[in-house]
Protein backbone atom coordinates (compact mmCIF):
# COMPACT_ATOMS: atom_id res chain seq x y z
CA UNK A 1 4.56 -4.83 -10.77
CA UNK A 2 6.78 -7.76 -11.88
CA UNK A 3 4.39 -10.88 -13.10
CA UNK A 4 7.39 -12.82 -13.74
CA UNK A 5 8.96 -12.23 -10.02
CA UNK A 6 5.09 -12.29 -8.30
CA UNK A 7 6.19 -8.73 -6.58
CA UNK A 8 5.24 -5.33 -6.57
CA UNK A 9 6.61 -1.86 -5.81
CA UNK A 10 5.29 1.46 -4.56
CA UNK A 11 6.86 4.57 -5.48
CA UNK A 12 5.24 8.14 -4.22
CA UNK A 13 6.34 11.88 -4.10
CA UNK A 14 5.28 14.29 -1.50
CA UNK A 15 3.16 12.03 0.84
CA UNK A 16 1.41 14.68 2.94
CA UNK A 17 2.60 14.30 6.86
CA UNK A 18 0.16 12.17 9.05
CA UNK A 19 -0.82 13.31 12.62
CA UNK A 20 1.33 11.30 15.28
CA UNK A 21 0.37 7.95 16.07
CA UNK A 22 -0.77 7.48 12.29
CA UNK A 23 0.54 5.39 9.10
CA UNK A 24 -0.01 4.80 5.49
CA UNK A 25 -0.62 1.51 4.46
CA UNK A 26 -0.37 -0.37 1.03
CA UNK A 27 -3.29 -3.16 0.46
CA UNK A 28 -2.85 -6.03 -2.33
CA UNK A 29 -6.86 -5.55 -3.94
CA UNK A 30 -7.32 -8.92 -4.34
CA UNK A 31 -10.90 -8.93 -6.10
CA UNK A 32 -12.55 -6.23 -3.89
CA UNK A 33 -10.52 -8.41 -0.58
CA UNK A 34 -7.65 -5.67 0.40
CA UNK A 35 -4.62 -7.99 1.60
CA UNK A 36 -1.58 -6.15 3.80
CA UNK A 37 1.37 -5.45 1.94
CA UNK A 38 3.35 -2.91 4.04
CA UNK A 39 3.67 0.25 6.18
CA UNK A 40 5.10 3.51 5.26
CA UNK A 41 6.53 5.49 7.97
CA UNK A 42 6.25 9.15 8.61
CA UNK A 43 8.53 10.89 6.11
CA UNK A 44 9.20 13.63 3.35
CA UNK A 45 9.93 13.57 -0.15
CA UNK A 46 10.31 10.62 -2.43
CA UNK A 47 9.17 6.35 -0.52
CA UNK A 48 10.07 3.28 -2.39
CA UNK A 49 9.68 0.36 -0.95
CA UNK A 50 8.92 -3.39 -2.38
CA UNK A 51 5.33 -4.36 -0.93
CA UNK A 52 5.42 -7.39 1.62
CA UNK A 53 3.92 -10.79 -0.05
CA UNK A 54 3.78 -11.45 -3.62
CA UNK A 55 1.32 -10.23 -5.95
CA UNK A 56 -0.22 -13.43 -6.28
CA UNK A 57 -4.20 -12.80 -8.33
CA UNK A 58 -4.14 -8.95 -6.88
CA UNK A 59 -5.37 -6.95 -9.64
CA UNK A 60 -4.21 -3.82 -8.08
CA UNK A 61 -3.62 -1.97 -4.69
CA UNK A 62 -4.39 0.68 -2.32
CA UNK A 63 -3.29 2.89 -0.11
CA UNK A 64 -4.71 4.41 3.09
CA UNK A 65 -4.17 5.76 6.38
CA UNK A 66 -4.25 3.55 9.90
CA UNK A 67 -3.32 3.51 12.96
CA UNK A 68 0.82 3.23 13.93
CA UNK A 69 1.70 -0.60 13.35
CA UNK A 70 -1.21 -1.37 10.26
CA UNK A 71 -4.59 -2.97 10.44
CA UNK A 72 -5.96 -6.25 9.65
CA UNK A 73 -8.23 -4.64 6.77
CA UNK A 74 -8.20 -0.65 5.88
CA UNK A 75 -10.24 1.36 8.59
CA UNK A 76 -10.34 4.22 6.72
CA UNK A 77 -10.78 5.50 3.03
CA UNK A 78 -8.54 4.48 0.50
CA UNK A 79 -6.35 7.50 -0.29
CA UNK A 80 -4.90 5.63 -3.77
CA UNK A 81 -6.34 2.94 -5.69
CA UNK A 82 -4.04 1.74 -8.95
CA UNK A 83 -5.02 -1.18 -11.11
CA UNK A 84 -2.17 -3.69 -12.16
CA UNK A 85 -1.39 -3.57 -16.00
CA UNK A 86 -3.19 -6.82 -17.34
């Protein structure tokens, strides 16, 4: 997370496969309030990607698993949650 640029990236390793017709997505946590930031594809090994929207007063984000093309808010548990450095 870059204060000074208002973005964030998300870096992960071995991302276990999702059943077809299933994504992860990345959530801005902005005060309890998860805000889209970005779909990750179906894929092995190492994702990077630079999350959609700028950090803005997220204190941290989350990750979970929805259906192909995102949600409007997460349907599902959160399968990360990561505070922002403060």
């Amino acid at each position: 997370m870059s204060a000074d640029r208002d973005r964030a990236a998300f870096i992960a390793a071995d991302l276990p496969e999702l059943p077809r017709g299933k994504v992860y997505q990345l959530w801005f946590n902005d005060d309890g309030s998860m805000r889209a930031a970005g779909l990750i594809g179906p894929g092995q090994g190492t994702q990077a990607m630079l999350m959609d929207g700028p950090v803005g007063r997220a204190t941290g984000m989350g990750l979970t698993v929805e259906p192909a093309g995102g949600s409007d808010r997460p349907t599902s548990e959160p399968v990360a949650l990561m505070d922002f450095p403060t």
